[in-house]
N, C-alpha and C. Protein backbone atom coordinates (compact mmCIF):
# COMPACT_ATOMS: atom_id res chain seq x y z
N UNK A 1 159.13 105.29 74.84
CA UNK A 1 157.98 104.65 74.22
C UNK A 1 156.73 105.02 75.02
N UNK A 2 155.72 105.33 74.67
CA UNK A 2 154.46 105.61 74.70
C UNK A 2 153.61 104.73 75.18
N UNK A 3 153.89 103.54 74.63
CA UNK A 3 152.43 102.58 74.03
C UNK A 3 152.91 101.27 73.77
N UNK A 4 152.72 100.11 73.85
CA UNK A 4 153.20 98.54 72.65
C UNK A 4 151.34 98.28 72.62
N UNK A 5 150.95 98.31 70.95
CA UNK A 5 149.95 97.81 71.11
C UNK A 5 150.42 95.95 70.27
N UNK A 6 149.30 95.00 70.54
CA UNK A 6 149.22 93.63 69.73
C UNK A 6 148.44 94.11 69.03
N UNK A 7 148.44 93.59 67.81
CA UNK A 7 147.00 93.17 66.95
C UNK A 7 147.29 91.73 66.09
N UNK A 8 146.13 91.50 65.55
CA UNK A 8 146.38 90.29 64.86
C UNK A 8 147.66 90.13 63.64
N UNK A 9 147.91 91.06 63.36
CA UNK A 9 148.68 91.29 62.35
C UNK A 9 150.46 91.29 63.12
N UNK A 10 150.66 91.99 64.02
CA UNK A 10 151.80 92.26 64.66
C UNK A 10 151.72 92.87 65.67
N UNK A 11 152.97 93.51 66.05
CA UNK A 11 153.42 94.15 67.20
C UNK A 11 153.28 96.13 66.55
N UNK A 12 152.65 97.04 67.66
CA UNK A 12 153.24 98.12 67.00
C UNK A 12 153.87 98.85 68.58
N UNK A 13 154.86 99.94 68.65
CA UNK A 13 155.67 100.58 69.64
C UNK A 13 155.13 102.27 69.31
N UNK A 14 154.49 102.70 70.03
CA UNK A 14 153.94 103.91 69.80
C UNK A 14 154.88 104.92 70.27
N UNK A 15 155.90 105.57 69.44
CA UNK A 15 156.39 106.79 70.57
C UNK A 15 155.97 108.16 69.78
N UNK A 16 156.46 109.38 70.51
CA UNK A 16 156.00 110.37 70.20
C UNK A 16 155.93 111.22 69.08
N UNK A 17 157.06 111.06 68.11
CA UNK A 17 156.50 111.30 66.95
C UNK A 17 156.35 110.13 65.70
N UNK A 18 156.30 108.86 65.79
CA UNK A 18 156.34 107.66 64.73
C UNK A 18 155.71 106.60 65.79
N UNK A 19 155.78 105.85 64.99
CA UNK A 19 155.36 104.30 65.10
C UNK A 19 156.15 103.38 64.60
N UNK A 20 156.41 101.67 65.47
CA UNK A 20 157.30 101.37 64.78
C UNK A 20 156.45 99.78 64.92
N UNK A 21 156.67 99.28 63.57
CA UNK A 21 155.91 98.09 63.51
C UNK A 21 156.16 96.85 63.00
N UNK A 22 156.04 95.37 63.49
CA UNK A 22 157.28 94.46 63.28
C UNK A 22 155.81 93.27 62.93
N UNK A 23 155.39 92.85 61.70
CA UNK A 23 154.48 92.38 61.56
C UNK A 23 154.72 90.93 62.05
N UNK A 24 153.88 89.75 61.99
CA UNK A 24 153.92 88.79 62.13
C UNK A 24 154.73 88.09 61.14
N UNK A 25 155.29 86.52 61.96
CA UNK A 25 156.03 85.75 60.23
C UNK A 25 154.63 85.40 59.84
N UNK A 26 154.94 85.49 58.56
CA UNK A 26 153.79 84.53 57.24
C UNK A 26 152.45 85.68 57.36
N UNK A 27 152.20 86.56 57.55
CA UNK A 27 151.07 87.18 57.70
C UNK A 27 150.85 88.10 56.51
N UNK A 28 149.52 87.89 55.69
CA UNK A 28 149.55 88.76 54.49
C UNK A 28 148.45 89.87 55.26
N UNK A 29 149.44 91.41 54.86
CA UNK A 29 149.07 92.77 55.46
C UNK A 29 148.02 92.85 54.45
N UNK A 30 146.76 93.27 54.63
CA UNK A 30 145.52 93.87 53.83
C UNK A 30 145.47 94.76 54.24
N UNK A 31 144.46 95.56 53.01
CA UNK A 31 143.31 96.60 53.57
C UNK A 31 143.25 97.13 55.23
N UNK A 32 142.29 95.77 55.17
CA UNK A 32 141.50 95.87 56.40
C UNK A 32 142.50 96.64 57.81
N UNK A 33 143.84 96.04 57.53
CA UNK A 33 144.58 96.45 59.02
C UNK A 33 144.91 97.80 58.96
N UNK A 34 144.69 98.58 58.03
CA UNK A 34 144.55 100.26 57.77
C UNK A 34 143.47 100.80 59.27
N UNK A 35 142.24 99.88 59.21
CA UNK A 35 141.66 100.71 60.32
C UNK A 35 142.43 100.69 61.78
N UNK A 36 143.04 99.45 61.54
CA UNK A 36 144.10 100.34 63.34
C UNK A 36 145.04 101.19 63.17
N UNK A 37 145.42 101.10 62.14
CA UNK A 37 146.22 102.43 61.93
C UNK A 37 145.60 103.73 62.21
N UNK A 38 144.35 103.89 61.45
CA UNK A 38 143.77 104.76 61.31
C UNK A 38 143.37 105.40 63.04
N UNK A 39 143.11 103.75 63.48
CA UNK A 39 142.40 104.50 65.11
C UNK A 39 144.13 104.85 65.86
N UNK A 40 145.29 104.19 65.90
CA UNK A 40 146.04 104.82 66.75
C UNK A 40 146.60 106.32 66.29
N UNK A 41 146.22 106.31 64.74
CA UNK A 41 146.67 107.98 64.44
C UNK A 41 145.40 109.01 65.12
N UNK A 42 144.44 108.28 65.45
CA UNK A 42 143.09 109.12 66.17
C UNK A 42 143.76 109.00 67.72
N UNK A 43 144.09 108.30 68.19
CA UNK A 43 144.78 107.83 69.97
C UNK A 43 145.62 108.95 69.74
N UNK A 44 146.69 108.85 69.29
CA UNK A 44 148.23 109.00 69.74
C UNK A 44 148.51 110.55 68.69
N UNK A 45 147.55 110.50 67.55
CA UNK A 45 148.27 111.58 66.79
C UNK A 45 147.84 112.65 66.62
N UNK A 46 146.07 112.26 66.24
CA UNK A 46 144.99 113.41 65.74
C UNK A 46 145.31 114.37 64.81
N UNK A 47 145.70 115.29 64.97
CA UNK A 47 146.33 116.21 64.18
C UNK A 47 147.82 116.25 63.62
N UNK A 48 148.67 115.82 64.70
CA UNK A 48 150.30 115.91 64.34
C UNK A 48 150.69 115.05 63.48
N UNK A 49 151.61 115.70 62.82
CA UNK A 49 152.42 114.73 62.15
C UNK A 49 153.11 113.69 62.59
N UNK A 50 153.35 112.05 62.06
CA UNK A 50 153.64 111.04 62.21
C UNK A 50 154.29 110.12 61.40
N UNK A 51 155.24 109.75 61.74
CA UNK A 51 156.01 108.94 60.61
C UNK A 51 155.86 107.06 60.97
N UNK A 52 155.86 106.52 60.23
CA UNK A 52 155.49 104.84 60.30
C UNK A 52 156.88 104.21 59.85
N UNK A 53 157.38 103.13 60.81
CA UNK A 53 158.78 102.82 60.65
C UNK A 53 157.91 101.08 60.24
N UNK A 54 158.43 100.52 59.44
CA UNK A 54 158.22 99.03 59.25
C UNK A 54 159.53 98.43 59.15
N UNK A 55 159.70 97.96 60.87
CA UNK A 55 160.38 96.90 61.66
C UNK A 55 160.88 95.56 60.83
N UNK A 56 160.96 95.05 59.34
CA UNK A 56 160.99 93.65 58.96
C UNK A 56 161.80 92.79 59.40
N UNK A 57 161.51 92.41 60.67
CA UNK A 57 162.33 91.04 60.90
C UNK A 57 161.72 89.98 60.55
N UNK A 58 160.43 89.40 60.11
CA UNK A 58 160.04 88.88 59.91
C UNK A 58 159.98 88.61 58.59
N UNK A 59 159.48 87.43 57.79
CA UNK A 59 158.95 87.23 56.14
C UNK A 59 157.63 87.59 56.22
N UNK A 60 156.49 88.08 55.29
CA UNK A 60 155.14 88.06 55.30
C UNK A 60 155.07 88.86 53.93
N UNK A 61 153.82 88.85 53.40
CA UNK A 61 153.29 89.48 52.28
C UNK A 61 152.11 90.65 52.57
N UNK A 62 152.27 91.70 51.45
CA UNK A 62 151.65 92.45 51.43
C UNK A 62 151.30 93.09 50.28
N UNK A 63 149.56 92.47 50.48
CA UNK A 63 148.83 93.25 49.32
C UNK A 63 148.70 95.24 49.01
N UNK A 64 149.41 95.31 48.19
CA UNK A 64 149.54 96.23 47.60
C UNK A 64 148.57 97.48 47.58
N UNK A 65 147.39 96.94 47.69
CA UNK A 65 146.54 98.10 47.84
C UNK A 65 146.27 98.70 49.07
N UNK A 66 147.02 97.75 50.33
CA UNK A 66 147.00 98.46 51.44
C UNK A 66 147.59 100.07 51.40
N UNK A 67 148.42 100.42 50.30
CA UNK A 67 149.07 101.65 50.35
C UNK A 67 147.99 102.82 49.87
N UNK A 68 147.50 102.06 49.11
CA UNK A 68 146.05 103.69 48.43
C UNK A 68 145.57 103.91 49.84
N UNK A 69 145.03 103.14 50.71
CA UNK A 69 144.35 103.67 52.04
C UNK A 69 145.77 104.26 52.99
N UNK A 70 146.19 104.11 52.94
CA UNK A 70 147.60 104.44 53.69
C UNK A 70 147.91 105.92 53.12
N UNK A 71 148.15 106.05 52.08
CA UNK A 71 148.26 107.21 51.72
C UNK A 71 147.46 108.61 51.29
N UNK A 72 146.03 108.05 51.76
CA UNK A 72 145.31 109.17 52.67
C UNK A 72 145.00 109.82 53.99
N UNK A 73 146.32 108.89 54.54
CA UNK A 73 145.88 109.07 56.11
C UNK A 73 146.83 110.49 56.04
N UNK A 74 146.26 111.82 56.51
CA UNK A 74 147.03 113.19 56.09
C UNK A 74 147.72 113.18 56.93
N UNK A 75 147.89 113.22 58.20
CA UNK A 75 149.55 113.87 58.89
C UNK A 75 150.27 112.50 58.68
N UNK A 76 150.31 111.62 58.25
CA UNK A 76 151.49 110.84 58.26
C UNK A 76 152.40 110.88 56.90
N UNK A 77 153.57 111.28 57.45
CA UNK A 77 154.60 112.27 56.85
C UNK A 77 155.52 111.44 56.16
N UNK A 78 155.72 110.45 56.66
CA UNK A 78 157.30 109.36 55.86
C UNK A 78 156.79 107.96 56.30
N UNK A 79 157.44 107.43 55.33
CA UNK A 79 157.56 105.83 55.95
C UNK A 79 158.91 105.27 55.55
N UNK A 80 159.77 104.56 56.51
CA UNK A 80 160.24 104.06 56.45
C UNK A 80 160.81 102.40 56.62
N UNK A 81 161.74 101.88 55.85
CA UNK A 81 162.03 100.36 55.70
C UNK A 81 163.12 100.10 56.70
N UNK A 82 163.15 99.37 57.98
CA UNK A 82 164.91 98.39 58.07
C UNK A 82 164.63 97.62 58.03
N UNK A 83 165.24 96.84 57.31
CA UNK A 83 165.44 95.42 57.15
C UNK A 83 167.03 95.27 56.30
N UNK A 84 167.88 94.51 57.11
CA UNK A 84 169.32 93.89 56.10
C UNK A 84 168.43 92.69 55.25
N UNK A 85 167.66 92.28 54.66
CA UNK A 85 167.38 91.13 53.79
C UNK A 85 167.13 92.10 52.49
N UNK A 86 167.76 91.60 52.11
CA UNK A 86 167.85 91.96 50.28
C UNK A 86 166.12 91.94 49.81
N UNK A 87 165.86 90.89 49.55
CA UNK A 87 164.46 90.99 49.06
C UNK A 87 163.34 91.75 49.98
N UNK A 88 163.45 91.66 51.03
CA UNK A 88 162.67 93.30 51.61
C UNK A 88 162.54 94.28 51.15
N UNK A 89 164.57 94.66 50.85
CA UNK A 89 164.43 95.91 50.03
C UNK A 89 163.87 96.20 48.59
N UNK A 90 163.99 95.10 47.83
CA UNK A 90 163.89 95.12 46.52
C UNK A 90 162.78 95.06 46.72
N UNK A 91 161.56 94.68 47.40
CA UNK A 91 159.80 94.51 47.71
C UNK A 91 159.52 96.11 47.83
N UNK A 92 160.62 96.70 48.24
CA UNK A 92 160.13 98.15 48.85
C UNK A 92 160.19 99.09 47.89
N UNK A 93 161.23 98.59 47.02
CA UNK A 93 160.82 99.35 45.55
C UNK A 93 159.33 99.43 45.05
N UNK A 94 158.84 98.24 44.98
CA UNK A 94 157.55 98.10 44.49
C UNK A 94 156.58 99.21 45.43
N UNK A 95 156.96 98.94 46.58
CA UNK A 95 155.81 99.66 47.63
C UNK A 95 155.63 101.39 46.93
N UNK A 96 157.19 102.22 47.08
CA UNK A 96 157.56 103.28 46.74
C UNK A 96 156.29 103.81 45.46
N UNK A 97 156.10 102.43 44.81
CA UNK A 97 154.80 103.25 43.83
C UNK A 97 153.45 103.63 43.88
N UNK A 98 153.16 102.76 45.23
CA UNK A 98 152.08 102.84 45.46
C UNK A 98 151.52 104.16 46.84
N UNK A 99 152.48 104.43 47.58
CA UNK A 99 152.93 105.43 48.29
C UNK A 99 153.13 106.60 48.20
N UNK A 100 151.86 107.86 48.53
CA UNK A 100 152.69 109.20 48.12
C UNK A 100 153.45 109.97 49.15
N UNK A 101 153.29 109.70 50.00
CA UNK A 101 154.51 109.86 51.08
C UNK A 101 155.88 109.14 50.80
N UNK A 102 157.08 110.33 51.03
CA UNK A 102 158.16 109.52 51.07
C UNK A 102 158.32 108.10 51.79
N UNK A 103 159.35 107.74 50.98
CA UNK A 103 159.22 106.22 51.86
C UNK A 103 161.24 106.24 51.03
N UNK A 104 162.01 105.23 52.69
CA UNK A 104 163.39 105.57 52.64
C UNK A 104 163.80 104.09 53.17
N UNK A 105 164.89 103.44 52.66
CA UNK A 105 165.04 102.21 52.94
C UNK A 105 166.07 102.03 54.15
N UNK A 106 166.47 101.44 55.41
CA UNK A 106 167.35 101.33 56.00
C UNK A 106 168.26 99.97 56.47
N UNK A 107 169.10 100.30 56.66
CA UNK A 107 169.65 98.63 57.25
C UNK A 107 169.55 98.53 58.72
N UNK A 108 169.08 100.09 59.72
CA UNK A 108 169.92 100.12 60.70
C UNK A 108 168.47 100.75 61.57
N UNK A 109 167.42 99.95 62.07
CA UNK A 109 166.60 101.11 62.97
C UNK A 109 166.65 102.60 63.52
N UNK A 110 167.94 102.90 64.84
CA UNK A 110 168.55 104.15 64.47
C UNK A 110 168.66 105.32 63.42
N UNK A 111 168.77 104.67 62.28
CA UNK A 111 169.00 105.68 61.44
C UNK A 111 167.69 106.03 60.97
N UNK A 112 166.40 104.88 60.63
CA UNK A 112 165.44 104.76 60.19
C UNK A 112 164.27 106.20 61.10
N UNK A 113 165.14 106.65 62.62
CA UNK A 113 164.15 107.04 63.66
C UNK A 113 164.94 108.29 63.32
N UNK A 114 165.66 108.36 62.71
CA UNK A 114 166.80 109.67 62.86
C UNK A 114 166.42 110.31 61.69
N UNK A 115 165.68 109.75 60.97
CA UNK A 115 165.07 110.51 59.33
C UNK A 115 163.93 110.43 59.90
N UNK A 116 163.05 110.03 60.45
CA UNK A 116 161.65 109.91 60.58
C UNK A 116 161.55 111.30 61.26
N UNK A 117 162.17 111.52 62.75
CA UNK A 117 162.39 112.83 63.10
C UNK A 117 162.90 113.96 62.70
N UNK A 118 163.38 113.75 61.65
CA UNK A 118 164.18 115.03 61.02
C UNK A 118 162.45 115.39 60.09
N UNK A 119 161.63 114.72 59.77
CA UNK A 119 160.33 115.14 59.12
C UNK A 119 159.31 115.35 59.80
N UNK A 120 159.14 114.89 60.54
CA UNK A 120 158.09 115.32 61.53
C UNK A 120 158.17 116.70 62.44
């Protein structure tokens, strides 16, 4: 690992090619938290490609349009889901539309870092 940054929103684990991010319970993801994304892909990535792992151990909501800004950020290559809770996954269907980067569901972190690197 690289990095643990806080933000208001959650926890993120910076390593060298992804990010892995475990939001807060009850916290609805907006817009707005795109700009730290945006600045640690300026820190940590700049140019390289980067994959975004979303950690769900937690419950929280997320407005939907966070993905149109998300999916202009150019080197970031995949995103991926673990979470074992059923309705995570079935939420992640929904996400998948709003997303033009692949996006891959997991039960198992490991595996989630083991596809993220196979793209980057």
């Amino acid at each position: 690992m690289r990095d643990k940054l806080t933000f208001e929103f959650g926890e993120v684990s910076i390593f060298e090619n992804y990010i892995i991010v475990v939001m807060n319970e009850g916290i609805i993801v907006e817009p707005k938290y795109n700009d730290d994304l945006i600045e640690m892909r300026d820190t940590y990535f700049y140019d390289r490609p980067f994959g975004y792992i979303s950690h769900r151990k937690n419950s929280y909501s997320v407005d939907p349009k966070i993905y149109f800004e998300t999916s202009k950020i150019f080197n970031l290559v995949a995103f991926a889901i673990v979470s074992v809770n059923e309705i995570n996954i079935d939420n992640s269907n929904l996400e998948q539309k709003f997303l033009k980067q692949p996006i891959k569901k997991f039960t198992s972190l490991p595996e989630a870092v083991e596809w993220i690197e196979s793209l980057v």
